[in-house]
N, C-alpha and C. Protein backbone atom coordinates (compact mmCIF):
# COMPACT_ATOMS: atom_id res chain seq x y z
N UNK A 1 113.32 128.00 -54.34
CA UNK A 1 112.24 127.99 -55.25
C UNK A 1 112.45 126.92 -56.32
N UNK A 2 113.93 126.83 -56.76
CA UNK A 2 113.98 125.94 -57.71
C UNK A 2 113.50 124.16 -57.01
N UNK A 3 113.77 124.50 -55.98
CA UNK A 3 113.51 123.18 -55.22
C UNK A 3 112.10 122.52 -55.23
N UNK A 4 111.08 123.55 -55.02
CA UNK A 4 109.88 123.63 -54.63
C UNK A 4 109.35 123.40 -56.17
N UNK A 5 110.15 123.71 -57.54
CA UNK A 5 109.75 123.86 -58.81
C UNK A 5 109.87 122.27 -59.30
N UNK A 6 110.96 121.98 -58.67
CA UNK A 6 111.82 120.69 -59.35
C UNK A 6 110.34 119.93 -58.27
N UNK A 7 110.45 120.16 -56.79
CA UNK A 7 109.31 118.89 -56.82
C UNK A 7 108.42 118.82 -57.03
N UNK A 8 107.75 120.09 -57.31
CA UNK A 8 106.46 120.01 -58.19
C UNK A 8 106.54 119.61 -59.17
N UNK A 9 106.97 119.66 -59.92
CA UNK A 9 107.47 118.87 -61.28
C UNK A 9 107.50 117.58 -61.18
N UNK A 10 108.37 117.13 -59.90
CA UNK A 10 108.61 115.63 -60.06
C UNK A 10 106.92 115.21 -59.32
N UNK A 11 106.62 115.64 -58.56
CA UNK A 11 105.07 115.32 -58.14
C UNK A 11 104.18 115.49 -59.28
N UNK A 12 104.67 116.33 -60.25
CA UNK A 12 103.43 116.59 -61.49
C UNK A 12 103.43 114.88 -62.39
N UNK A 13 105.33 114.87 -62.49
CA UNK A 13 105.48 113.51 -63.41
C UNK A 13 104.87 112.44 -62.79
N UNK A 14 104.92 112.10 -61.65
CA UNK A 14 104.57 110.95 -60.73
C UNK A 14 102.81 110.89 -60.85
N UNK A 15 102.07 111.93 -60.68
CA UNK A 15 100.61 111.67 -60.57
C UNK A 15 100.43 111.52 -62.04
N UNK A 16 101.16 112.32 -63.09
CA UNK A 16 100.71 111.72 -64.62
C UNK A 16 101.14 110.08 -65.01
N UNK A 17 102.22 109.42 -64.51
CA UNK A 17 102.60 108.09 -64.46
C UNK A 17 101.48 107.09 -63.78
N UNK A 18 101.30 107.83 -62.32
CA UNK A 18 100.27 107.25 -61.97
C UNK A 18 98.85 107.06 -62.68
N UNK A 19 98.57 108.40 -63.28
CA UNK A 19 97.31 108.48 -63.62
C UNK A 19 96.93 107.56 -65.56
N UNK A 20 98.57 107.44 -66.04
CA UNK A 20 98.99 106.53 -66.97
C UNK A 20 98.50 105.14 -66.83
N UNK A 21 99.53 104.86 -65.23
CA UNK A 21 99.49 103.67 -65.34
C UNK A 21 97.77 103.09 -64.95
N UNK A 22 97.30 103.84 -64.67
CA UNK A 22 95.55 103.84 -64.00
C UNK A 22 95.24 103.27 -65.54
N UNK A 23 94.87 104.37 -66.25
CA UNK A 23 94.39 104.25 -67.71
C UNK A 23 94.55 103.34 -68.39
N UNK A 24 95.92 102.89 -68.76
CA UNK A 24 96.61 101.77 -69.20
C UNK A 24 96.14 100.18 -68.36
N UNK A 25 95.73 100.49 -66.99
CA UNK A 25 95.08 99.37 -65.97
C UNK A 25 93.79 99.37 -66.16
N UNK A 26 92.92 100.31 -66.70
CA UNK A 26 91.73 100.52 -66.89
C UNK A 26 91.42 99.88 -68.05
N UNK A 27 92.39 100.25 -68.74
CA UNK A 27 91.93 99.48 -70.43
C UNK A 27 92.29 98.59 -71.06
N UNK A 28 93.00 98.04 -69.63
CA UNK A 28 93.47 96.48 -69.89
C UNK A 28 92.00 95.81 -69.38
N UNK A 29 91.75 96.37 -67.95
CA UNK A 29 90.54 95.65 -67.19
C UNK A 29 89.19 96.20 -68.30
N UNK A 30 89.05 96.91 -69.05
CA UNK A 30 87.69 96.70 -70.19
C UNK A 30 87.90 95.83 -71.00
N UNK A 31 89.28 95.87 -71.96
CA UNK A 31 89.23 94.84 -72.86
C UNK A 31 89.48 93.64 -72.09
N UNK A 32 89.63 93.14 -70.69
CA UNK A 32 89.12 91.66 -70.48
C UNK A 32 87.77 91.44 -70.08
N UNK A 33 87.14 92.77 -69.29
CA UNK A 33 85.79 92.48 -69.45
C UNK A 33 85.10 92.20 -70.49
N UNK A 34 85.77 93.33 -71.80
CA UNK A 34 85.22 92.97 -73.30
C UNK A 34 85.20 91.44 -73.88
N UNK A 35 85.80 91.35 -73.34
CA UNK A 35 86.57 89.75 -73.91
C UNK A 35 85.70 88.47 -73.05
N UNK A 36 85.29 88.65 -71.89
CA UNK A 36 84.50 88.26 -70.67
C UNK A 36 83.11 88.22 -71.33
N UNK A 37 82.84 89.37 -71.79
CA UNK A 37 81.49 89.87 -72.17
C UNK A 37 81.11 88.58 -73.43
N UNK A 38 81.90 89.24 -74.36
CA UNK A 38 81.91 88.26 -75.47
C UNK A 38 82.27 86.68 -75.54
N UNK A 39 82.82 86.27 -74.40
CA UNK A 39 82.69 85.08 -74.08
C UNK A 39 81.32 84.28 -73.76
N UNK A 40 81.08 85.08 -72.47
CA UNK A 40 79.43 85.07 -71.86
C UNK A 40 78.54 85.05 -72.74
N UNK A 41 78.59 85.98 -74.19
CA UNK A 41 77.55 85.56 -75.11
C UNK A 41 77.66 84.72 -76.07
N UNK A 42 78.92 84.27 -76.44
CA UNK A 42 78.88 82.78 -76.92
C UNK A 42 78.66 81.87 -76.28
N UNK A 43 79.01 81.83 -75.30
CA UNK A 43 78.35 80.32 -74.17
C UNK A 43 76.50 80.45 -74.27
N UNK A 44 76.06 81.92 -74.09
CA UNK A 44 74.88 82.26 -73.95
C UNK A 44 74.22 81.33 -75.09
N UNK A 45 74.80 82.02 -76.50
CA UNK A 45 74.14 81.71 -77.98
C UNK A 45 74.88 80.23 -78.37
N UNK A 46 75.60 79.35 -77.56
CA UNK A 46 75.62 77.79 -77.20
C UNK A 46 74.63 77.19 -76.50
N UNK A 47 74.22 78.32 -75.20
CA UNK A 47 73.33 77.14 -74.23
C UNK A 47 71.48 77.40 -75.25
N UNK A 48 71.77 78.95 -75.77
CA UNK A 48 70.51 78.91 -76.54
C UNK A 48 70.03 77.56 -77.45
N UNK A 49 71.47 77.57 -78.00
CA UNK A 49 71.07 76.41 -79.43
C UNK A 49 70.48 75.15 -78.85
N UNK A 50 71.46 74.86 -77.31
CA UNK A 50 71.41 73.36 -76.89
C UNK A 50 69.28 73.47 -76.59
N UNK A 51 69.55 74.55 -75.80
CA UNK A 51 67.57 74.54 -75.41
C UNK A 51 66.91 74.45 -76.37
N UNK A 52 67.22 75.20 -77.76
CA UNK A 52 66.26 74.65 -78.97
C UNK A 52 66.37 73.29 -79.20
N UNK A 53 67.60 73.22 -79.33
CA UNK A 53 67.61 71.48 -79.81
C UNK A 53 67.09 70.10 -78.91
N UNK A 54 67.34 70.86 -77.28
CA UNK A 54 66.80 70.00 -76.37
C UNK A 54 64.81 70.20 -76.60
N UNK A 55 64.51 71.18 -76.62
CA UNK A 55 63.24 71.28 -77.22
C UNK A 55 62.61 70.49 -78.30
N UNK A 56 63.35 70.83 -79.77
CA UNK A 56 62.79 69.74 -80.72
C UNK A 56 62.61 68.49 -80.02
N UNK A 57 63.77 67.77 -79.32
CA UNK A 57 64.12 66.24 -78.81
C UNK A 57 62.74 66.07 -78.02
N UNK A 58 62.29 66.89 -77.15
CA UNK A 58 61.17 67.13 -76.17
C UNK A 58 60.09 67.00 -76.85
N UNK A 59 59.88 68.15 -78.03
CA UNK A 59 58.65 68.08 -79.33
C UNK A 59 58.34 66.87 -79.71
N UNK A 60 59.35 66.21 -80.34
CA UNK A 60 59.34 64.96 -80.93
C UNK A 60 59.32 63.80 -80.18
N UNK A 61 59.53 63.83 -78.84
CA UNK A 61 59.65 62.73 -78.25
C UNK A 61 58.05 62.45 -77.46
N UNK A 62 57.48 63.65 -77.24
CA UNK A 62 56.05 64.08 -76.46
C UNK A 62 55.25 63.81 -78.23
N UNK A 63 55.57 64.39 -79.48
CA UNK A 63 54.96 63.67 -80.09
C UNK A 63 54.64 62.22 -81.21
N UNK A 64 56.07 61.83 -80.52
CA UNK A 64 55.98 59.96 -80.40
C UNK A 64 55.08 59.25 -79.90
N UNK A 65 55.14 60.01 -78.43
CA UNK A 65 54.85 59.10 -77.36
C UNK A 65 53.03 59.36 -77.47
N UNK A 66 52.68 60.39 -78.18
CA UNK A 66 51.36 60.38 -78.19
C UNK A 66 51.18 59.46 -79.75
N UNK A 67 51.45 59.54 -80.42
CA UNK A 67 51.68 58.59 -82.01
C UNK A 67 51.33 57.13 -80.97
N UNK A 68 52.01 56.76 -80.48
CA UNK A 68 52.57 55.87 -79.67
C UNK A 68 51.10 54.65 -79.00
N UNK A 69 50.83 56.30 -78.03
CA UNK A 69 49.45 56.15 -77.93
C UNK A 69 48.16 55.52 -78.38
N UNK A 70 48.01 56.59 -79.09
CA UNK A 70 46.95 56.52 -80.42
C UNK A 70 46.90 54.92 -81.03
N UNK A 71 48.43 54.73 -81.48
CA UNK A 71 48.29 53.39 -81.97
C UNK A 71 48.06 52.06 -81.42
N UNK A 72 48.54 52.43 -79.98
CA UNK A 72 48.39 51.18 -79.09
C UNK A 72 46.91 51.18 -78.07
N UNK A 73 46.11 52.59 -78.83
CA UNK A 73 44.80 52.64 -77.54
C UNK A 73 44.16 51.35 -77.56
N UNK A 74 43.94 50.73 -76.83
CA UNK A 74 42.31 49.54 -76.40
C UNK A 74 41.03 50.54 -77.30
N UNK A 75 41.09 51.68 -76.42
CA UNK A 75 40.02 52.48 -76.39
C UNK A 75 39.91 52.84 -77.88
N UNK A 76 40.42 53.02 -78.59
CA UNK A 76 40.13 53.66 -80.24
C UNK A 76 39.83 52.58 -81.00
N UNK A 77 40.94 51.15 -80.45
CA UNK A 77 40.31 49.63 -81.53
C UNK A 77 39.02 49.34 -80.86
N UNK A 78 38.73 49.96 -79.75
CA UNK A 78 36.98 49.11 -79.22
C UNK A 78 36.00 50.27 -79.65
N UNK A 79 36.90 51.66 -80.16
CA UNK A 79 35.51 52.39 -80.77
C UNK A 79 34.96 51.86 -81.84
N UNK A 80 36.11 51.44 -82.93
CA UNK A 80 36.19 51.09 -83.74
C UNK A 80 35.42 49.87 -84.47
N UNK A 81 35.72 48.71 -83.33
CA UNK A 81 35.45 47.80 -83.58
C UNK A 81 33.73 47.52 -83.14
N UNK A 82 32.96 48.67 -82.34
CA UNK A 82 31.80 48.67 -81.70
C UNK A 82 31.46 49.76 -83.12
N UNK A 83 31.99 50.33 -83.58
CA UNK A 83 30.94 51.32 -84.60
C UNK A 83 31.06 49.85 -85.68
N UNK A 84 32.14 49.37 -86.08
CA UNK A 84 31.78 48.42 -87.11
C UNK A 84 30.73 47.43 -87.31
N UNK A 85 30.82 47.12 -85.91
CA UNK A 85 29.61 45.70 -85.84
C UNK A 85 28.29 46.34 -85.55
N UNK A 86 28.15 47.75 -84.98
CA UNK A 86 27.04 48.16 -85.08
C UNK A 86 26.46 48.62 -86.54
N UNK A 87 27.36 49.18 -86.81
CA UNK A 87 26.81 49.36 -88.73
C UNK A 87 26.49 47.86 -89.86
N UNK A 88 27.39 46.84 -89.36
CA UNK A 88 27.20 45.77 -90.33
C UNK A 88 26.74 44.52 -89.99
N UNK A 89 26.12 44.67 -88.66
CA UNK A 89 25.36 43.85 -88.02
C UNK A 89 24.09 44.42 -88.23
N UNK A 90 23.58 43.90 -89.07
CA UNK A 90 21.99 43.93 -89.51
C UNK A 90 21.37 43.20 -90.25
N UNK A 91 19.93 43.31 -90.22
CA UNK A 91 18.94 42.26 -90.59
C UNK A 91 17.88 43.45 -91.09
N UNK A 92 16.87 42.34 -92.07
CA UNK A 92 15.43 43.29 -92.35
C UNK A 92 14.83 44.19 -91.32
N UNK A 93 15.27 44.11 -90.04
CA UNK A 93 13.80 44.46 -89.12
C UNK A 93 15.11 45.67 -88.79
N UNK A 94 16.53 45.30 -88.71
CA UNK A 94 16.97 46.76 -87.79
C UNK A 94 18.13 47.80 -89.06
N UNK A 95 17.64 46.93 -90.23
CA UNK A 95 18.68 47.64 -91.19
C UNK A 95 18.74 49.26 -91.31
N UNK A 96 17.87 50.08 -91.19
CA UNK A 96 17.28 51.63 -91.25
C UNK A 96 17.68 51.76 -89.92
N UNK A 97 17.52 51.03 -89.41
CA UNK A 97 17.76 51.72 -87.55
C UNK A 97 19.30 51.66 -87.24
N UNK A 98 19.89 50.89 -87.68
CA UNK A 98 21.31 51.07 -87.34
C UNK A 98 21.69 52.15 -87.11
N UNK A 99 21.73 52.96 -88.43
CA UNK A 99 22.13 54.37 -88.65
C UNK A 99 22.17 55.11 -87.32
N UNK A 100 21.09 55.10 -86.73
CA UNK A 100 20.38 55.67 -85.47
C UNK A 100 21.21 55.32 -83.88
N UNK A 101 21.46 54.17 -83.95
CA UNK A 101 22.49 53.68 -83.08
C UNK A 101 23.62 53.88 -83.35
N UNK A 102 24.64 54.70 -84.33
CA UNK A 102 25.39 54.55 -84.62
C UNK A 102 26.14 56.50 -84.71
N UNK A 103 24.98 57.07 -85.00
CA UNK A 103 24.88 58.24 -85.46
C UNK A 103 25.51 59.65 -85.44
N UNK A 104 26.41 59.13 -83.45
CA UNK A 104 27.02 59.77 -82.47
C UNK A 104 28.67 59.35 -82.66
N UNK A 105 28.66 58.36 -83.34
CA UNK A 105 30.20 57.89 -83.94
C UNK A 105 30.75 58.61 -85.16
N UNK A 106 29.84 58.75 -85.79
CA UNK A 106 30.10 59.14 -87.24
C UNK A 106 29.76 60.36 -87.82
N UNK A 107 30.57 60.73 -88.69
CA UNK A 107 30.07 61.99 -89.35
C UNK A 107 29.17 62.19 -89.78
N UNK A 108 28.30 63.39 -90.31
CA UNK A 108 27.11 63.49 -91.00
C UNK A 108 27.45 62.71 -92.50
N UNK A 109 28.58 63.18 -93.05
CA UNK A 109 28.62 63.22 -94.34
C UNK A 109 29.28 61.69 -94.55
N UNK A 110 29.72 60.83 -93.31
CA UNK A 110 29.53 59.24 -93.43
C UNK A 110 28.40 58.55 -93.19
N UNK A 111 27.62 58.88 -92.65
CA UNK A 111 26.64 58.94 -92.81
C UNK A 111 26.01 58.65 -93.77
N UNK A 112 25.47 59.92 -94.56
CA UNK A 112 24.86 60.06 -95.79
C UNK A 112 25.60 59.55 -96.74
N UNK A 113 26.74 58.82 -96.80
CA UNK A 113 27.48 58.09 -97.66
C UNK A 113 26.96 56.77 -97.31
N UNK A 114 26.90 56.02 -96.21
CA UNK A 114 26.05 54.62 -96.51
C UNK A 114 24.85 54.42 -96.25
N UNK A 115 24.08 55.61 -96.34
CA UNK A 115 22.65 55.45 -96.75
C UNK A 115 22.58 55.61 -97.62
N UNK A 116 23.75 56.29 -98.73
CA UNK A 116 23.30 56.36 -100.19
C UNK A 116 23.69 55.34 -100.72
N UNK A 117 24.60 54.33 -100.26
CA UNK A 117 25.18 53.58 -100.96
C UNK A 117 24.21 51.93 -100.72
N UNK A 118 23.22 52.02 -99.94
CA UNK A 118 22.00 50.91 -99.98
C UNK A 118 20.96 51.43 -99.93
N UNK A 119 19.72 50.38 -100.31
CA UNK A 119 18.38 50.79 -100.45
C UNK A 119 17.96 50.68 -98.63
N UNK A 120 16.92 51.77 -98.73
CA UNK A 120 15.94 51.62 -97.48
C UNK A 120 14.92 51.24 -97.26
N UNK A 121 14.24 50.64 -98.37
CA UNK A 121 12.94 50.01 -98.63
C UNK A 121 12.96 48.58 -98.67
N UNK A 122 11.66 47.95 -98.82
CA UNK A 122 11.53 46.68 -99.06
C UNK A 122 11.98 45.80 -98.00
N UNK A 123 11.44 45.66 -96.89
CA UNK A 123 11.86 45.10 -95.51
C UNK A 123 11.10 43.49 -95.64
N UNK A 124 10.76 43.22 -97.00
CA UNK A 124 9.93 41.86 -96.84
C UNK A 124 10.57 40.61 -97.11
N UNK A 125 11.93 40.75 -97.77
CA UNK A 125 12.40 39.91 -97.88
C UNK A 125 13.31 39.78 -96.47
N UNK A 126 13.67 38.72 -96.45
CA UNK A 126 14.45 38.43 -94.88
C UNK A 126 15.72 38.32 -95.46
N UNK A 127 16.43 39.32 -95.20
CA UNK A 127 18.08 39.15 -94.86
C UNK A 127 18.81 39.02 -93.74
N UNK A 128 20.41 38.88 -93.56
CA UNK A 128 21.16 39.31 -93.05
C UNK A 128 22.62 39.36 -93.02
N UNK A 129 23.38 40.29 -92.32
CA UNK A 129 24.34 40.33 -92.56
C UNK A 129 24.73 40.06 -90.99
N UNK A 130 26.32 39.21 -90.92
CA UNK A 130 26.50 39.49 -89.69
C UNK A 130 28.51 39.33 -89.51
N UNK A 131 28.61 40.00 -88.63
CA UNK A 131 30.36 40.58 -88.67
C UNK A 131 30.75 38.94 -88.09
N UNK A 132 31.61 38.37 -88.82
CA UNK A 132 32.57 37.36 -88.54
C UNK A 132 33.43 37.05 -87.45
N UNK A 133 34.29 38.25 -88.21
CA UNK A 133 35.73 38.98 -87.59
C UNK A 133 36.06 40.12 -88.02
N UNK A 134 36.63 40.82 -86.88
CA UNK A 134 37.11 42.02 -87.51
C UNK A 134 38.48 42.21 -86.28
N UNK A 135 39.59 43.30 -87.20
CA UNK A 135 40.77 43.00 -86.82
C UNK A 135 41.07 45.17 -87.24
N UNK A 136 41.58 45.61 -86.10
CA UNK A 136 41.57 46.84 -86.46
C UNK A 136 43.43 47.17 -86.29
N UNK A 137 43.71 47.73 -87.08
CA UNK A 137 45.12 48.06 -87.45
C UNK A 137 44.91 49.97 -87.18
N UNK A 138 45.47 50.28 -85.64
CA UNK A 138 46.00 52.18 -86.57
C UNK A 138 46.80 52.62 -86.15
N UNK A 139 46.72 53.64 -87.06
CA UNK A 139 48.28 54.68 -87.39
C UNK A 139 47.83 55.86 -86.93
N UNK A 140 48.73 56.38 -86.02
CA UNK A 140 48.40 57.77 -85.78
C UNK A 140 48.39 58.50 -87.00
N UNK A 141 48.01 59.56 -87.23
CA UNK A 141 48.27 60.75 -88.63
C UNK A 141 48.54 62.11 -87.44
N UNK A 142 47.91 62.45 -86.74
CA UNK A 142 48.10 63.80 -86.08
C UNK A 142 48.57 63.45 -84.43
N UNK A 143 48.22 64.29 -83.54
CA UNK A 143 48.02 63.94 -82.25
C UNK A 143 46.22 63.79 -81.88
N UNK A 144 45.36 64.57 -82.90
CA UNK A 144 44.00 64.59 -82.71
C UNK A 144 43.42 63.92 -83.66
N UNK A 145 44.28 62.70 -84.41
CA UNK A 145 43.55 62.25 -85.74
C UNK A 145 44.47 61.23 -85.74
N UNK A 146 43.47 59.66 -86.34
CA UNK A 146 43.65 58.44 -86.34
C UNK A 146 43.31 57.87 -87.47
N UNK A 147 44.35 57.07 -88.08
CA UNK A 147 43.59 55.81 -89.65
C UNK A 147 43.60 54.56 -88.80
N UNK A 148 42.54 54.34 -89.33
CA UNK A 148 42.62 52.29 -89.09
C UNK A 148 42.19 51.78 -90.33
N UNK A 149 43.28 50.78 -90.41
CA UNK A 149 42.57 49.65 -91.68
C UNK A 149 41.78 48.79 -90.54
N UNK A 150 40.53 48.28 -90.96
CA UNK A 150 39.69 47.61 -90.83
C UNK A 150 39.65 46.66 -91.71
N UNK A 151 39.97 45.30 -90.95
CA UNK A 151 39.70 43.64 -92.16
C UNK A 151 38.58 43.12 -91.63
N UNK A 152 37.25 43.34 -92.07
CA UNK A 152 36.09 42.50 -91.57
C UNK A 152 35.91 41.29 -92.42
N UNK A 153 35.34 40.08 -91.40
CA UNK A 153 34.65 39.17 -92.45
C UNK A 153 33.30 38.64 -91.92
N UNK A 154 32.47 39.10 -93.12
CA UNK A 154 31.33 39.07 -92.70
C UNK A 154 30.37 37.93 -93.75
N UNK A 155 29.25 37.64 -92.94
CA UNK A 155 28.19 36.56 -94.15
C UNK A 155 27.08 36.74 -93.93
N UNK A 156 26.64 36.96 -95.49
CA UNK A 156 25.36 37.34 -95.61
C UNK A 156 24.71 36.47 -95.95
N UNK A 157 23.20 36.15 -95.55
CA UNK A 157 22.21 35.93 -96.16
C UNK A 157 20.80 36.20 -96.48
N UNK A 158 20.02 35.56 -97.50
CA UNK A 158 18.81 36.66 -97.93
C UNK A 158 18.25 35.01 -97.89
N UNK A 159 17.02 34.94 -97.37
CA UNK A 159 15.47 34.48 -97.57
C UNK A 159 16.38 32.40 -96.95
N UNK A 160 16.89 32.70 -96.28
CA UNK A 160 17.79 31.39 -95.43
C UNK A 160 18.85 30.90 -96.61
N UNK A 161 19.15 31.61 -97.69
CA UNK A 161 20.60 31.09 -98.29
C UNK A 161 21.28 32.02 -97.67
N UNK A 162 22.31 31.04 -97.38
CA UNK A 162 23.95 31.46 -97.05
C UNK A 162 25.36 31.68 -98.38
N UNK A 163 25.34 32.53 -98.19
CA UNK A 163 26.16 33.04 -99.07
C UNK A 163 27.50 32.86 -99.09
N UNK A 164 28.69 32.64 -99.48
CA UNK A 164 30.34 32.25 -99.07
C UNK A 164 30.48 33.73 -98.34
N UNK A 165 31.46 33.69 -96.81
CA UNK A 165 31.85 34.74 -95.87
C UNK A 165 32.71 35.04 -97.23
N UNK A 166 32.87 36.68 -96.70
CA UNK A 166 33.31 37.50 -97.85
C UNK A 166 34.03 38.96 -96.74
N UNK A 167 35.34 38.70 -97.40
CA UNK A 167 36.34 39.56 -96.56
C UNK A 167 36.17 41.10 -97.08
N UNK A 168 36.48 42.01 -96.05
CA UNK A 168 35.97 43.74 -96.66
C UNK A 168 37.11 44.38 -95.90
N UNK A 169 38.14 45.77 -96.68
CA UNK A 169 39.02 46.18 -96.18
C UNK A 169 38.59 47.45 -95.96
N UNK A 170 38.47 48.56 -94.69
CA UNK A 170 37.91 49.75 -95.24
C UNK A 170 39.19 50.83 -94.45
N UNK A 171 39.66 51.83 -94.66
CA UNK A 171 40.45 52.98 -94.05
C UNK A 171 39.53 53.68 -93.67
N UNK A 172 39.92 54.27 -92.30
CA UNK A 172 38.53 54.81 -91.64
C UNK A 172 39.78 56.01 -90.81
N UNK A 173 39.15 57.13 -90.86
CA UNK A 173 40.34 58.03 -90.32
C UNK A 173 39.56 58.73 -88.98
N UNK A 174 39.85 58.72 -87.53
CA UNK A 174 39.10 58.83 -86.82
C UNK A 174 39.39 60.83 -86.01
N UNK A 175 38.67 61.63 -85.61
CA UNK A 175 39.23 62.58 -84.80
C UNK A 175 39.00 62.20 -83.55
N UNK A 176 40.06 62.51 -83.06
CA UNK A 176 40.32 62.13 -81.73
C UNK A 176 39.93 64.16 -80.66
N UNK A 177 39.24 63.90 -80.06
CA UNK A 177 39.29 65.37 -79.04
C UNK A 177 38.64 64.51 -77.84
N UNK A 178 39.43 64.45 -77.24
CA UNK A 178 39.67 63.90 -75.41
C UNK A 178 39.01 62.34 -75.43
N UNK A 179 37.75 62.74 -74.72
CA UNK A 179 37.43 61.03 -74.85
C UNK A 179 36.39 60.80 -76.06
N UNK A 180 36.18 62.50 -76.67
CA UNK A 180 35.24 62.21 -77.87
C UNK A 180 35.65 61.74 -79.37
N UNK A 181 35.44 60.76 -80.14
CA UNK A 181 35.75 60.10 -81.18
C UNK A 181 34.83 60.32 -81.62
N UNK A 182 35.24 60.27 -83.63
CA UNK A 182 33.91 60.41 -84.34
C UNK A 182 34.77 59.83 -85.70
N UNK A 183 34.32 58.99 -86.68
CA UNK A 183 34.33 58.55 -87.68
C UNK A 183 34.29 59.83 -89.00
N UNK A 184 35.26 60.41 -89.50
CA UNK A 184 35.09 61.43 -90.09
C UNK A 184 35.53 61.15 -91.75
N UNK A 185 35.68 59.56 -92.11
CA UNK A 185 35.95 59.05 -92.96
C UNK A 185 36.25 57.68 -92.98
N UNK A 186 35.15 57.41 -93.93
CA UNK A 186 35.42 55.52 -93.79
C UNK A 186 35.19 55.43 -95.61
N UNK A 187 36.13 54.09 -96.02
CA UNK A 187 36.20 54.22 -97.10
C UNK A 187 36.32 52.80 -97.50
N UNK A 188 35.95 52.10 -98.21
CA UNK A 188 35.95 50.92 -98.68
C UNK A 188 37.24 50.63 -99.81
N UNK A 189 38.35 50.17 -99.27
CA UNK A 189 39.48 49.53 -99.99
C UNK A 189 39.15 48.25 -101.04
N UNK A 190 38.36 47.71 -100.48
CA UNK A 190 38.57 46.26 -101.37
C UNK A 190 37.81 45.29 -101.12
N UNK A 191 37.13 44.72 -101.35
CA UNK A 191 36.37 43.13 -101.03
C UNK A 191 36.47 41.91 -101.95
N UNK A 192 37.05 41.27 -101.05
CA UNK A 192 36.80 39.45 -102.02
C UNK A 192 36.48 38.61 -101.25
N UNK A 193 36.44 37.43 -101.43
CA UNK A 193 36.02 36.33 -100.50
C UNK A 193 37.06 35.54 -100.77
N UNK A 194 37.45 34.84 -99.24
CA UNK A 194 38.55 33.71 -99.49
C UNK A 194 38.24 32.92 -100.60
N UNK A 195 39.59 32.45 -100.53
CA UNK A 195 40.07 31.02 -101.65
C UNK A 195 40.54 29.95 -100.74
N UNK A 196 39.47 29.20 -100.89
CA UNK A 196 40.33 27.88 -100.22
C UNK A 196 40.42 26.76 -101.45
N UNK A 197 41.52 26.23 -101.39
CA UNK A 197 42.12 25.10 -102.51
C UNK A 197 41.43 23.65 -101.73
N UNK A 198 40.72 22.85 -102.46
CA UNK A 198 40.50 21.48 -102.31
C UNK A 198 41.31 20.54 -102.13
């Protein structure tokens, strides 16, 4: 009996050693999973940062390349340059009518800014005005919105005098939505007439 006591005993010590060394193997293998784990989410909250930051680079580079755009369109300097000469290309007979040809470019409220800013009457004297040159400079401001300086030079005359060509600077800020453009601000910077030295 003592025999049968002693190896139960020694079979009791052996499955508690075993069942030790299990535990002790168990909680070695969590704290490296722990350690695994917490690795995995710093690499995680690394590759996060890199995707934000690769994002901004993406943001900024998609909105360069439209800046980019905008500034280098054909298409925005020939809106530009076709609303200008249609507005300041005029004479007695089509001065009121311009507006009308023009009307689909421009805002209401540019519009009603250079009809207020000339008379509409009195078609008896013979004028005219007619575009020289014009030279369009722009800057993106948005992805849906455009400035151009505009340098026109234009010469007028009334009843067959010719008047000295006389240079005009205007900032004109355009909205851009797909292929539709519209003049949503035009503004007169400055006018003089060259100097030429004798």
């Amino acid at each position: 009996m003592n025999r049968f006591f002693a190896t139960l005993l020694g079979i009791s010590i052996l499955a508690n050693m075993i069942l030790g060394f299990m535990y002790v193997g168990q909680k070695t293998m969590m704290t490296q999973a722990e350690d695994q784990n917490n690795e995995t989410k710093k690499q995680m909250v690394q590759l996060k940062s890199k995707v934000n930051e690769k994002d901004k680079e993406l943001n900024t580079f998609q909105r360069n390349a439209t800046y980019y755009e905008i500034e280098h369109s054909e298409e925005v300097k020939s809106f530009v340059d076709e609303t200008f000469r249609g507005l300041f290309n005029y004479d007695n007979k089509n001065y009121a009518a311009r507006f009308d040809q023009v009307k689909n470019r421009l805002a209401e409220s540019v519009i009603s800014k250079l009809k207020a800013s000339g008379e509409m009457g009195s078609m008896e004297i013979e004028f005219k005005n007619e575009v020289k040159s014009l030279h369009v400079y722009l800057s993106a401001v948005e992805k849906d919105q455009a400035k151009a300086l505009v340098m026109m030079e234009t010469q007028y005359s009334v009843g067959g005098s010719v008047f000295p060509r006389k240079n005009q600077m205007y900032e004109v800020t355009i909205a851009l939505d797909g292929e539709k453009r519209q003049v949503d601000k035009l503004e007169l910077m400055g006018s003089f007439e060259p100097f030429e030295e004798n």
